[in-house]
PDB file of N, CA and C in Angstrom:
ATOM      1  N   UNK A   1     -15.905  -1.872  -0.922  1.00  0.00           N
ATOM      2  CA  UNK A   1     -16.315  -3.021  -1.705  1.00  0.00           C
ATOM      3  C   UNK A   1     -15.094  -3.704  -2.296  1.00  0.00           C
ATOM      4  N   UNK A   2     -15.512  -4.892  -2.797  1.00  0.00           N
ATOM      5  CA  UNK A   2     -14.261  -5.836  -3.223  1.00  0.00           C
ATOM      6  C   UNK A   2     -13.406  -6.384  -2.333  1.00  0.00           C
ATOM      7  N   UNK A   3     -12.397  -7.494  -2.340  1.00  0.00           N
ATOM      8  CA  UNK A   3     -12.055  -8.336  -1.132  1.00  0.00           C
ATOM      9  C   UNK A   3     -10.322  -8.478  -2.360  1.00  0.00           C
ATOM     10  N   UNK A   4      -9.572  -8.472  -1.482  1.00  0.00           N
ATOM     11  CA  UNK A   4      -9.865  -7.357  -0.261  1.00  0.00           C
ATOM     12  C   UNK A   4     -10.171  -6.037  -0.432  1.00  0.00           C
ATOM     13  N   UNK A   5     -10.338  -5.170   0.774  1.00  0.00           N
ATOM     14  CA  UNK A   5     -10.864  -3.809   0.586  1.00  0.00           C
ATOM     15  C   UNK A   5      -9.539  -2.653  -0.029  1.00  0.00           C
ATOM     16  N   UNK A   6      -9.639  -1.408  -0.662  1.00  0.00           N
ATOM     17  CA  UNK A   6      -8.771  -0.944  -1.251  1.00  0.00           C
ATOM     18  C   UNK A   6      -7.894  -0.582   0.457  1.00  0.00           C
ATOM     19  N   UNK A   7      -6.575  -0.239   0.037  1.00  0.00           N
ATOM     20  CA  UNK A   7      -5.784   0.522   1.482  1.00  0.00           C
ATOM     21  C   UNK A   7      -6.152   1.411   1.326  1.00  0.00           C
ATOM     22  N   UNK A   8      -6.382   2.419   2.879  1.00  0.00           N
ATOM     23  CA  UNK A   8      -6.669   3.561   3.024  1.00  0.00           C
ATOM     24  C   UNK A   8      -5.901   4.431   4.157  1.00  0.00           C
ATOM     25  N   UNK A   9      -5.235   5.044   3.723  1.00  0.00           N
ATOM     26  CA  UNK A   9      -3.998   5.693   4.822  1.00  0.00           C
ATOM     27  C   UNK A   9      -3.834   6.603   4.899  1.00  0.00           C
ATOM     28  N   UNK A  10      -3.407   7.310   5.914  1.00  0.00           N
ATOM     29  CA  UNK A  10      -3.302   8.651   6.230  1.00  0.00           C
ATOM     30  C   UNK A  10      -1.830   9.589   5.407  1.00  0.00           C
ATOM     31  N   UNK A  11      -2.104  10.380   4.690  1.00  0.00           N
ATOM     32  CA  UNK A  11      -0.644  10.885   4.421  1.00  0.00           C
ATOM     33  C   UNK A  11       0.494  11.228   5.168  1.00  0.00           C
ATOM     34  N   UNK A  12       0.176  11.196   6.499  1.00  0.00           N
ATOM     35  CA  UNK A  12       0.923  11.775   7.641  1.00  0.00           C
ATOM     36  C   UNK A  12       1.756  10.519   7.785  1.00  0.00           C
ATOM     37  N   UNK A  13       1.340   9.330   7.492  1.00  0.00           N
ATOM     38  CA  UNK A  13       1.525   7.562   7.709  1.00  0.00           C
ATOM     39  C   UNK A  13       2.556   7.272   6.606  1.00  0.00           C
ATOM     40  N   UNK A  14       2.501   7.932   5.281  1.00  0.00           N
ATOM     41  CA  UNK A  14       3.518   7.395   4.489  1.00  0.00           C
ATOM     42  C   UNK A  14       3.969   8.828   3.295  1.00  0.00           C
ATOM     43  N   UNK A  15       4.360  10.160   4.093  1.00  0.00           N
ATOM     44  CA  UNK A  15       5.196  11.519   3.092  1.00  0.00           C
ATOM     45  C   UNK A  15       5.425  11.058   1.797  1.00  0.00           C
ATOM     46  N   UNK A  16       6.120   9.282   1.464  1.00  0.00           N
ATOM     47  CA  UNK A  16       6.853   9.339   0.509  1.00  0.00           C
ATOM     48  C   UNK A  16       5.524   9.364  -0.820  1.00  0.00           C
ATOM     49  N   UNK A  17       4.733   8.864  -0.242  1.00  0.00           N
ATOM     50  CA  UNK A  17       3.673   8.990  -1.415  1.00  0.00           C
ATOM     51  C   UNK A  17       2.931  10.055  -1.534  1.00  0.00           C
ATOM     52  N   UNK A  18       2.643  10.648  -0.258  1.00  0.00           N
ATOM     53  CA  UNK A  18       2.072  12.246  -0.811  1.00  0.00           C
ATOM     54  C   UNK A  18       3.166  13.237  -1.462  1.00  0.00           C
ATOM     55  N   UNK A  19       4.211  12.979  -1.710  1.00  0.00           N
ATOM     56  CA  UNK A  19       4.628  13.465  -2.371  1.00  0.00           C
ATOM     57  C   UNK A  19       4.668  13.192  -3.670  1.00  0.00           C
ATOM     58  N   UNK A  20       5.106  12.072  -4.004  1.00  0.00           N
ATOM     59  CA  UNK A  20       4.738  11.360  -5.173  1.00  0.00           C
ATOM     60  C   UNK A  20       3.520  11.489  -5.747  1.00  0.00           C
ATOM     61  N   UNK A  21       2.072  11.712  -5.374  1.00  0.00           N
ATOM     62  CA  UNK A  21       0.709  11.951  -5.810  1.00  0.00           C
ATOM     63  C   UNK A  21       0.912  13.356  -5.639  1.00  0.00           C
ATOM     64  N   UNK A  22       1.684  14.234  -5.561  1.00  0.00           N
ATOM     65  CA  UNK A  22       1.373  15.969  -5.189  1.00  0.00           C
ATOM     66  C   UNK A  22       0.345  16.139  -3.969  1.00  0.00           C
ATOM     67  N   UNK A  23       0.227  15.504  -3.366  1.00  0.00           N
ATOM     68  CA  UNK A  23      -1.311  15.522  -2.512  1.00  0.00           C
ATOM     69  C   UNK A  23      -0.786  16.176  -1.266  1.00  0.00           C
ATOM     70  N   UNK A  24      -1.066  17.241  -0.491  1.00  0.00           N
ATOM     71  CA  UNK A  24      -0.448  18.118   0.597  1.00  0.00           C
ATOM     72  C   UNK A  24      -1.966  18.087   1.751  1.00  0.00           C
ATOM     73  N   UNK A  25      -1.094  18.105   2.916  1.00  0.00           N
ATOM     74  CA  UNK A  25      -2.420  18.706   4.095  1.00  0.00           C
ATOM     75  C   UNK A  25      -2.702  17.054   4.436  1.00  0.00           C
ATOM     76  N   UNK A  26      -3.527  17.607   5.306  1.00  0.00           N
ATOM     77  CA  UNK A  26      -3.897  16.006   5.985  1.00  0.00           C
ATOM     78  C   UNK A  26      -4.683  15.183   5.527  1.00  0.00           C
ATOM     79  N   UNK A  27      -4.739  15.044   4.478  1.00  0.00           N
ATOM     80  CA  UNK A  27      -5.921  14.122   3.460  1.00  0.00           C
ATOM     81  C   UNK A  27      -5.085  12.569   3.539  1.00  0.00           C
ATOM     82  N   UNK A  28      -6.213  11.891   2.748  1.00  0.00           N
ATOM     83  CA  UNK A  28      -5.375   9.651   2.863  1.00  0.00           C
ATOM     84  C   UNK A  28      -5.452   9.638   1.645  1.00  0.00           C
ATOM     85  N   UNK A  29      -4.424   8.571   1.201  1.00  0.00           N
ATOM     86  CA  UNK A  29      -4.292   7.867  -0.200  1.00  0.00           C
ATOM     87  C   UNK A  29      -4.961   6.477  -0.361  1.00  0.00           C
ATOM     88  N   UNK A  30      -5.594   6.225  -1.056  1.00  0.00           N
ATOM     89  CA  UNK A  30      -6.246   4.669  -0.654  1.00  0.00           C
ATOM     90  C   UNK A  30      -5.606   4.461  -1.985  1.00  0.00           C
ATOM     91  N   UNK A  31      -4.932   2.950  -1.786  1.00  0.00           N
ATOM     92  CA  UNK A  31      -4.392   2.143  -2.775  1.00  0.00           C
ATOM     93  C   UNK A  31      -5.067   0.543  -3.146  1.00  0.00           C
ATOM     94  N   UNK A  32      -5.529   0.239  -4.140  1.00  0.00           N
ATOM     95  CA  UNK A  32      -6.254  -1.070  -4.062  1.00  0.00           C
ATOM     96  C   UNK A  32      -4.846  -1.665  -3.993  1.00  0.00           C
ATOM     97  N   UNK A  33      -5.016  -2.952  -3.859  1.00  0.00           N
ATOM     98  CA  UNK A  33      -3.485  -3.752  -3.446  1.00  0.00           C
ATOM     99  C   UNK A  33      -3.103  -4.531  -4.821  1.00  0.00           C
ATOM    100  N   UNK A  34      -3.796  -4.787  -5.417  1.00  0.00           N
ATOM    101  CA  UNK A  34      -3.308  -4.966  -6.825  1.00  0.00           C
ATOM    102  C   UNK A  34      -2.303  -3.883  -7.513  1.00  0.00           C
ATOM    103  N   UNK A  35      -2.529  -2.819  -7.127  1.00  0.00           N
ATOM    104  CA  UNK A  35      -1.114  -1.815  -7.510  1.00  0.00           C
ATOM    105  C   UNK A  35      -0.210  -1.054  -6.854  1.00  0.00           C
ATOM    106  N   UNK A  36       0.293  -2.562  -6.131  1.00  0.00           N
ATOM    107  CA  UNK A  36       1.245  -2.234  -5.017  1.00  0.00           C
ATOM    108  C   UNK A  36       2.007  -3.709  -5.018  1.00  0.00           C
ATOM    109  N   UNK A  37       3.211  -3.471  -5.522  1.00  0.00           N
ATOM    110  CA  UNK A  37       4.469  -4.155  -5.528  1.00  0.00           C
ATOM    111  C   UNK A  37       5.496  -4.880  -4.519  1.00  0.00           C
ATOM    112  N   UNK A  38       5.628  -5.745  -4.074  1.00  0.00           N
ATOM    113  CA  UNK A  38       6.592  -6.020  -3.327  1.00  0.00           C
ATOM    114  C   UNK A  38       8.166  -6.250  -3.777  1.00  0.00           C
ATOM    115  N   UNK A  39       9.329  -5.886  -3.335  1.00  0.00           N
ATOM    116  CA  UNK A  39      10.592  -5.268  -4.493  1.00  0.00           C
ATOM    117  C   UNK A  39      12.076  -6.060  -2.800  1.00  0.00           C
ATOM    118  N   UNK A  40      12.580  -5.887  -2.835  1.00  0.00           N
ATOM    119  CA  UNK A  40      14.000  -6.370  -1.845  1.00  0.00           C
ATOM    120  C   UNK A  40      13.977  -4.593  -0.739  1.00  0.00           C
ATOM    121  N   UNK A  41      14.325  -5.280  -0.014  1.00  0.00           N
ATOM    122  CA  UNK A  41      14.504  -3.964   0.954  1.00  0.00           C
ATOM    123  C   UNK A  41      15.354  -3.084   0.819  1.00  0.00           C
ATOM    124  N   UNK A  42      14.777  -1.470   0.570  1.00  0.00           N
ATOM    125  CA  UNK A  42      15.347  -0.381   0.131  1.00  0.00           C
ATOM    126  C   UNK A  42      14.776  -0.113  -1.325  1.00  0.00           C
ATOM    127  N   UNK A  43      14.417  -0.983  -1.887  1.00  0.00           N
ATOM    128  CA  UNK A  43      14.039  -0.797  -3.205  1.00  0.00           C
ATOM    129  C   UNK A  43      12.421  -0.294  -3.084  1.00  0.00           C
ATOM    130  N   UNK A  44      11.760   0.431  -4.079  1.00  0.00           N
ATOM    131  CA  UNK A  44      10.404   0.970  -3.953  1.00  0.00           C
ATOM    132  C   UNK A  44      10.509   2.669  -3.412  1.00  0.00           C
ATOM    133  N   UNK A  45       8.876   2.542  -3.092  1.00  0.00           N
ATOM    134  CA  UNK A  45       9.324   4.205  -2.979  1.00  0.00           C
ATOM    135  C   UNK A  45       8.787   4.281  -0.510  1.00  0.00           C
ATOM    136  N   UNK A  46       8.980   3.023  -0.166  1.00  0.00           N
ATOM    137  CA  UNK A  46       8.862   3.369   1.016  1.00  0.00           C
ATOM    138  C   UNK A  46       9.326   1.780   1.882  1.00  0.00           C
ATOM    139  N   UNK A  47       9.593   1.338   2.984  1.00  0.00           N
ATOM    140  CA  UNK A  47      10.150   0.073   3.301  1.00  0.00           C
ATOM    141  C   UNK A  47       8.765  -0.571   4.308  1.00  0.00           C
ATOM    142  N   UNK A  48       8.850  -1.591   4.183  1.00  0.00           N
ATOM    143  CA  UNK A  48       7.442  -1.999   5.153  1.00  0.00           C
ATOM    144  C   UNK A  48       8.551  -3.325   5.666  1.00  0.00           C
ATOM    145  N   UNK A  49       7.254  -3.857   6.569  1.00  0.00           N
ATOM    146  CA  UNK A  49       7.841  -5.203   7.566  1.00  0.00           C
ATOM    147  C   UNK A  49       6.789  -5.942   7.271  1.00  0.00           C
ATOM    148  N   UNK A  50       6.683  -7.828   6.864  1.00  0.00           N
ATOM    149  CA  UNK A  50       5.324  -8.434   6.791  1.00  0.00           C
ATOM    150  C   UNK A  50       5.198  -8.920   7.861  1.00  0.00           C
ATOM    151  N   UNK A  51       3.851  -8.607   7.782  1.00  0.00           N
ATOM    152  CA  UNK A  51       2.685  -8.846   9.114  1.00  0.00           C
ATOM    153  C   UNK A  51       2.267 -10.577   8.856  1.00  0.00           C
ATOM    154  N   UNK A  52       1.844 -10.687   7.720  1.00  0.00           N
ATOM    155  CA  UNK A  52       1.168 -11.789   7.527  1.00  0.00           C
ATOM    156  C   UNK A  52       1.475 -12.338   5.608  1.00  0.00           C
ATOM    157  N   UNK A  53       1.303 -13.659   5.536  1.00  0.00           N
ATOM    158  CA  UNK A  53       1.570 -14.120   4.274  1.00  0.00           C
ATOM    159  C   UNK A  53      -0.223 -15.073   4.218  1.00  0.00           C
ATOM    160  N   UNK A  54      -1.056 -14.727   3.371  1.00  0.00           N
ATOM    161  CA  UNK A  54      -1.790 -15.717   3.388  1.00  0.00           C
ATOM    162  C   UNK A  54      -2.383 -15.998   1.821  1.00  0.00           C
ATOM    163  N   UNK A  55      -1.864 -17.188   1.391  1.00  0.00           N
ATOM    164  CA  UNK A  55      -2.359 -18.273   0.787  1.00  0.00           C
ATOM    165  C   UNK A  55      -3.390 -18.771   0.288  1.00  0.00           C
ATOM    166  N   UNK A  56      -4.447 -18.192  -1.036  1.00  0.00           N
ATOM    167  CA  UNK A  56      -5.958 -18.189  -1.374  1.00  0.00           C
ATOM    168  C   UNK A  56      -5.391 -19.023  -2.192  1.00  0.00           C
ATOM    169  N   UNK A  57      -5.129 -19.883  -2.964  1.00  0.00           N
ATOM    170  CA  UNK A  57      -5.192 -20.626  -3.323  1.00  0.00           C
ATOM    171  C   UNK A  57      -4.437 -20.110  -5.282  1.00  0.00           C
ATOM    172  N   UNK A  58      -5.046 -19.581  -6.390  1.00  0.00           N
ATOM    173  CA  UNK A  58      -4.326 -18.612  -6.870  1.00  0.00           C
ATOM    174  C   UNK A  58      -3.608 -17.209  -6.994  1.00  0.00           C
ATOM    175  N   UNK A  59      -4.027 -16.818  -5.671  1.00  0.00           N
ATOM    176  CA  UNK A  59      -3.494 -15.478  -5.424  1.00  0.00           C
ATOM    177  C   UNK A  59      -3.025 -15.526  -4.171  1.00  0.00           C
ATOM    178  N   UNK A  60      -1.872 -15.075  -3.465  1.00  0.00           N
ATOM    179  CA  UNK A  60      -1.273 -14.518  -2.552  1.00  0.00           C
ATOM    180  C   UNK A  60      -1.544 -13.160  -1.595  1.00  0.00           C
ATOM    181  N   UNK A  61      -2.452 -12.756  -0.231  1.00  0.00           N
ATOM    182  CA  UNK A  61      -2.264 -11.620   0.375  1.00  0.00           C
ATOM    183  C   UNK A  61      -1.375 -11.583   0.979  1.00  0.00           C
ATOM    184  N   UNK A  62      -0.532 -10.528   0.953  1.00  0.00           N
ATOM    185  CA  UNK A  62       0.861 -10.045   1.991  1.00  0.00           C
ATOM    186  C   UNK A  62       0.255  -9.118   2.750  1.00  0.00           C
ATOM    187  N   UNK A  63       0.556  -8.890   3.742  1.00  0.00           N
ATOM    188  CA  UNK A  63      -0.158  -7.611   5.204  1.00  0.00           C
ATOM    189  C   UNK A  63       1.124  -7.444   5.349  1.00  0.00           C
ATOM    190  N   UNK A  64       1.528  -5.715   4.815  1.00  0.00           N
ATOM    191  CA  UNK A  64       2.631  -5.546   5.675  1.00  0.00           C
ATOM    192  C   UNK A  64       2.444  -3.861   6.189  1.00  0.00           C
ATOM    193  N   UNK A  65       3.210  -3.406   7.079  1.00  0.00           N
ATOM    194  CA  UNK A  65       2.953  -2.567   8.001  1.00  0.00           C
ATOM    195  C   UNK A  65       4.229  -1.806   7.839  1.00  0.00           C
ATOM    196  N   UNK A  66       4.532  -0.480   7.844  1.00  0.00           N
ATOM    197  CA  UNK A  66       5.803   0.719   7.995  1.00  0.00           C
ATOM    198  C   UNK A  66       6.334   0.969   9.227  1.00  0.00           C
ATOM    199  N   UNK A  67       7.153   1.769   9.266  1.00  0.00           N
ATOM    200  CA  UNK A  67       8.208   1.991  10.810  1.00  0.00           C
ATOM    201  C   UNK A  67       6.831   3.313  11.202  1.00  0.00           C
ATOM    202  N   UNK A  68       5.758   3.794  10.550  1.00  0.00           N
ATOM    203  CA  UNK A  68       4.835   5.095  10.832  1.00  0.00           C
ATOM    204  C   UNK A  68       3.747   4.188  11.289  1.00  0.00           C
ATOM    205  N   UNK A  69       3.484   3.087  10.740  1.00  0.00           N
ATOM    206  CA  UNK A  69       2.580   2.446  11.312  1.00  0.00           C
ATOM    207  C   UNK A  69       1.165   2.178  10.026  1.00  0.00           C
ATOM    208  N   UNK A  70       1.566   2.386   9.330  1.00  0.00           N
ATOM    209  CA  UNK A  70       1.010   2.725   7.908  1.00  0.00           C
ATOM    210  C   UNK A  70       0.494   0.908   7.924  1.00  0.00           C
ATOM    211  N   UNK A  71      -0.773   0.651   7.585  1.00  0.00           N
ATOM    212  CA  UNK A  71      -0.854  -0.819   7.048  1.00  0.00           C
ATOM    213  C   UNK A  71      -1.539  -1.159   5.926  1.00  0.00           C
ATOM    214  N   UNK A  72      -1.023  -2.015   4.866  1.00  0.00           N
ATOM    215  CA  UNK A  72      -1.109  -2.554   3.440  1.00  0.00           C
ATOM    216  C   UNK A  72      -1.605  -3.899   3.737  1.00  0.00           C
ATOM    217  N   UNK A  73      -2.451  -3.757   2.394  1.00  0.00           N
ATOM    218  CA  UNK A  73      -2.848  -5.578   1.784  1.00  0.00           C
ATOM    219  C   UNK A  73      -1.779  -5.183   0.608  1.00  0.00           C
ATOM    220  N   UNK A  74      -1.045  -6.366   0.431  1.00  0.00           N
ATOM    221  CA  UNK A  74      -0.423  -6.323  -1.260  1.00  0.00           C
ATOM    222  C   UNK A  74      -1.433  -7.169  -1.780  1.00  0.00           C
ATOM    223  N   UNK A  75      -1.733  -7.914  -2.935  1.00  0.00           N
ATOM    224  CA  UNK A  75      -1.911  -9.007  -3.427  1.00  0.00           C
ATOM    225  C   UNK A  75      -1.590  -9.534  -4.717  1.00  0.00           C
ATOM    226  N   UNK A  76      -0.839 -10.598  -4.864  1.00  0.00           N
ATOM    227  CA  UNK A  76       0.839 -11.197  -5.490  1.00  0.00           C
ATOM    228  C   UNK A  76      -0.449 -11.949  -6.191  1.00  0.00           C
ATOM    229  N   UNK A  77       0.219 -12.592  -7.548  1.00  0.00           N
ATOM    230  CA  UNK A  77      -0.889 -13.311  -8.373  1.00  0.00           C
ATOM    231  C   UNK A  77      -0.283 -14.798  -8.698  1.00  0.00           C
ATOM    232  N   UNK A  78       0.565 -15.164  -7.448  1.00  0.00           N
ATOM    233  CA  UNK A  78       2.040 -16.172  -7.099  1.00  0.00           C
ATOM    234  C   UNK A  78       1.952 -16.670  -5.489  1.00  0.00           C
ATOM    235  N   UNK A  79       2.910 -17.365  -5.359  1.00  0.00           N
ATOM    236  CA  UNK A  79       3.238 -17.812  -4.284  1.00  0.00           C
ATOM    237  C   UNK A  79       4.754 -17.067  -3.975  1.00  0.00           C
ATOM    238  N   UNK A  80       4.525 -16.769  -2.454  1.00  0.00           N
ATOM    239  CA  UNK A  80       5.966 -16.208  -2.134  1.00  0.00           C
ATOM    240  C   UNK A  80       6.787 -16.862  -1.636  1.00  0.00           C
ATOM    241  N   UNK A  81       8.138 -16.514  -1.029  1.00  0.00           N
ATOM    242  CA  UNK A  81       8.551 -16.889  -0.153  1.00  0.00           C
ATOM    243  C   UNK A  81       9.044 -16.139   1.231  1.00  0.00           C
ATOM    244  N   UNK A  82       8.245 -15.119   1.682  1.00  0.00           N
ATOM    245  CA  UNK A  82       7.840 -14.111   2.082  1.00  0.00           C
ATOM    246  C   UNK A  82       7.395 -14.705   3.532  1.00  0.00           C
ATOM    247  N   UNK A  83       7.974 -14.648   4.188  1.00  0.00           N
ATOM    248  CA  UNK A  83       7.358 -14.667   5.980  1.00  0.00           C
ATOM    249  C   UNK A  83       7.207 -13.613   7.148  1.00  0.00           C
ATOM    250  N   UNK A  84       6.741 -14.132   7.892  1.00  0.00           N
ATOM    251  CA  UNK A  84       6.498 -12.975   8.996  1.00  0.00           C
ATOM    252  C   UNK A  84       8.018 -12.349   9.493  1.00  0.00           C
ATOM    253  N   UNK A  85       7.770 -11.186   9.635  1.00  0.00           N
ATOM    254  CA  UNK A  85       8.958 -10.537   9.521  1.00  0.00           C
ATOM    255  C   UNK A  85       9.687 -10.302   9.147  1.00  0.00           C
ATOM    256  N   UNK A  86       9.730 -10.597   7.571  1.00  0.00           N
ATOM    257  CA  UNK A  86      10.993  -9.890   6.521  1.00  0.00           C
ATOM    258  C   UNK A  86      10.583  -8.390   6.471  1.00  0.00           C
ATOM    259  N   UNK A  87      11.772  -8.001   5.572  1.00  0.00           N
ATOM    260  CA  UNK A  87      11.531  -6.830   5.618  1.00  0.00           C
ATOM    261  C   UNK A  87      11.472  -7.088   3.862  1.00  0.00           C
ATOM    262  N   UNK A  88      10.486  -5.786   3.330  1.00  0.00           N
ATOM    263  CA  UNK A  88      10.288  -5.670   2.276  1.00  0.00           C
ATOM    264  C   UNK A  88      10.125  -4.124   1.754  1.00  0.00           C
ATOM    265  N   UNK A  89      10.627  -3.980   0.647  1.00  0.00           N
ATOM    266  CA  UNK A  89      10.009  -2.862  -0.156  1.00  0.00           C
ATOM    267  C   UNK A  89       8.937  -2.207  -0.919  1.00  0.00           C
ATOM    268  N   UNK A  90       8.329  -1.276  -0.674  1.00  0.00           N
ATOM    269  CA  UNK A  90       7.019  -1.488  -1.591  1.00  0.00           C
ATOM    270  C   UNK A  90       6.982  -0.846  -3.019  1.00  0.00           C
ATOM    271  N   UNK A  91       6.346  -1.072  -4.022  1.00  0.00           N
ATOM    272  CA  UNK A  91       6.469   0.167  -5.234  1.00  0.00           C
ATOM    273  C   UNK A  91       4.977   0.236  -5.288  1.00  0.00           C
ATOM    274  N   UNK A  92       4.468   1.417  -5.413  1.00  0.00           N
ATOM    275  CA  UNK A  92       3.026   1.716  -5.782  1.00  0.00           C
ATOM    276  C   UNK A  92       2.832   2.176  -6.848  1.00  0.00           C
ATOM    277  N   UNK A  93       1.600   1.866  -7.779  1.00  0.00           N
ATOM    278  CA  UNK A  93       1.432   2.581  -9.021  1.00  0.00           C
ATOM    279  C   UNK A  93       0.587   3.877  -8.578  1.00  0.00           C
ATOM    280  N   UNK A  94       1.182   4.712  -8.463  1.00  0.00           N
ATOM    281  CA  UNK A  94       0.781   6.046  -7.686  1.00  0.00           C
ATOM    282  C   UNK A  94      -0.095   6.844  -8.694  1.00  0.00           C
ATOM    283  N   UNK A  95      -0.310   6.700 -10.230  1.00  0.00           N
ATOM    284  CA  UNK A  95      -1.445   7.133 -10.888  1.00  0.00           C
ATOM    285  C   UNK A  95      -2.509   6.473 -10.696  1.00  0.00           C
ATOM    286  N   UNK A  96      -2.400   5.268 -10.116  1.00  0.00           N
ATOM    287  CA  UNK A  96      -4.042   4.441  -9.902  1.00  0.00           C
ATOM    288  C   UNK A  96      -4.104   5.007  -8.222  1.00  0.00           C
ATOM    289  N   UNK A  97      -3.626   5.981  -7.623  1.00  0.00           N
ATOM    290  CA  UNK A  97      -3.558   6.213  -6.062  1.00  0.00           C
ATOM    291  C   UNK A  97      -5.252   6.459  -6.162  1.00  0.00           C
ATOM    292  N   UNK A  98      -5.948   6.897  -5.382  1.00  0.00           N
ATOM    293  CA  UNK A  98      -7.507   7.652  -5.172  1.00  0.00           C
ATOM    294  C   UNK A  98      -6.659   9.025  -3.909  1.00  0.00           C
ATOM    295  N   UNK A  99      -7.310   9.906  -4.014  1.00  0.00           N
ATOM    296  CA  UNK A  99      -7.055  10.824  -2.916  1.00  0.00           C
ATOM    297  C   UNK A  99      -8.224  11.765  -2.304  1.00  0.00           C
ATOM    298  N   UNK A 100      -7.880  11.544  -0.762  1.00  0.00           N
ATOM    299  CA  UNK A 100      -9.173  11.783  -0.481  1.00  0.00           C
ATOM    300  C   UNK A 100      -8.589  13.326   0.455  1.00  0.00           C
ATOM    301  N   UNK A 101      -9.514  14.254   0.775  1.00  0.00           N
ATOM    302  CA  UNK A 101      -8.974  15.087   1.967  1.00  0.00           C
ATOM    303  C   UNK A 101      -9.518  15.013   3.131  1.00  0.00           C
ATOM    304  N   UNK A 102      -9.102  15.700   4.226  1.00  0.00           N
ATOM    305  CA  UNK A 102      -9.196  15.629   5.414  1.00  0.00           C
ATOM    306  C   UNK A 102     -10.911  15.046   5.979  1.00  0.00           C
ATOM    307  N   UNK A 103     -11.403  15.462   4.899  1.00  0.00           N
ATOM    308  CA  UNK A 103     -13.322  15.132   5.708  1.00  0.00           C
ATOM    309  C   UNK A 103     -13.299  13.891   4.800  1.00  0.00           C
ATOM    310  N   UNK A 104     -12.419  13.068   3.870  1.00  0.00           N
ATOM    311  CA  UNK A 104     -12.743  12.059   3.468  1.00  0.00           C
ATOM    312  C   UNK A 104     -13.317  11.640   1.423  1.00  0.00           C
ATOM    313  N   UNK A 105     -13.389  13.514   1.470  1.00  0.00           N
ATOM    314  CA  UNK A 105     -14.150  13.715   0.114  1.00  0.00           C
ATOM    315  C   UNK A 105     -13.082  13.549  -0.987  1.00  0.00           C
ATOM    316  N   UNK A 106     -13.216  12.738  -1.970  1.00  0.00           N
ATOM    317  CA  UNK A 106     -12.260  12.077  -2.926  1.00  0.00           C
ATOM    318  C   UNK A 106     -11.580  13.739  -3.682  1.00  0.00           C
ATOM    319  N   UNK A 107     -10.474  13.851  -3.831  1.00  0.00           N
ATOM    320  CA  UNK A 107      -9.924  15.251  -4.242  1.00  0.00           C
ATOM    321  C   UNK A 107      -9.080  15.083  -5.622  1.00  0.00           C
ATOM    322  N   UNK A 108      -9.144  13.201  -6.145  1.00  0.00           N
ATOM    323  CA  UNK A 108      -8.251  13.133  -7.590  1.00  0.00           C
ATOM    324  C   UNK A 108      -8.262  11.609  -7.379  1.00  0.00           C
ATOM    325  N   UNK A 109      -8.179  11.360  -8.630  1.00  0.00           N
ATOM    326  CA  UNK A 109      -7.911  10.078  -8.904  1.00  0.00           C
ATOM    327  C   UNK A 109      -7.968   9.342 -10.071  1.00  0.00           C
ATOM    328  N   UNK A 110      -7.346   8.682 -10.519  1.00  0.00           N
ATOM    329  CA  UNK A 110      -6.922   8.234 -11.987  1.00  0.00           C
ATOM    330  C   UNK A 110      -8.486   7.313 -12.504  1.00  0.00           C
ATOM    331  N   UNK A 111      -8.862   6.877 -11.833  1.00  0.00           N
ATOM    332  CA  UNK A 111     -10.211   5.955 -12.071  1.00  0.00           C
ATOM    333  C   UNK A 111     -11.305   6.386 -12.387  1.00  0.00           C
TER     334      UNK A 111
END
């Protein structure tokens, strides 16, 4: 529910945050995109590439995607200057993470 939908990713897709959430084994982190940062490349706690920049009118979605294959909605409460194919950094607020395990069943989460 909600638009966009929260991210939902495999831990295998992005280590740097299952570590960061303590979360071990093959379980996903779903991140709503409101608490997820876009920062200069190298900066954050993992590097992505943008997929897409699109333009709602007061809010900004960024789609960007990892070298694992990992894929994000950000959403900026601005206009960027952000195009297809920069490279970017991400920062996540990793206490608002949700964590789910391997069958999907929520295992922690700040909410």
């Amino acid at each position: 529910f909600g638009t966009p939908q929260m991210n939902v990713v495999a831990l295998a897709q992005v280590p740097e945050l299952a570590t960061l959430a303590g979360v071990m084994g093959d379980g996903a982190i779903g991140l709503r995109p409101e608490d997820m940062h876009l920062l200069a490349p190298g900066q954050g706690q993992f590097d992505a590439r943008v997929e897409l920049v699109e333009a709602l009118g007061s809010e900004t979605l960024v789609y960007v995607s990892t070298a694992r294959s990992a894929q994000f909605v950000v959403r900026l409460n601005q206009r960027t200057a952000l195009h297809t194919g920069d490279a970017v950094g991400v920062q996540v607020d990793v206490a608002a993470a949700h964590k789910f395990d391997s069958a999907g069943r929520v295992v922690g989460s700040s909410v």
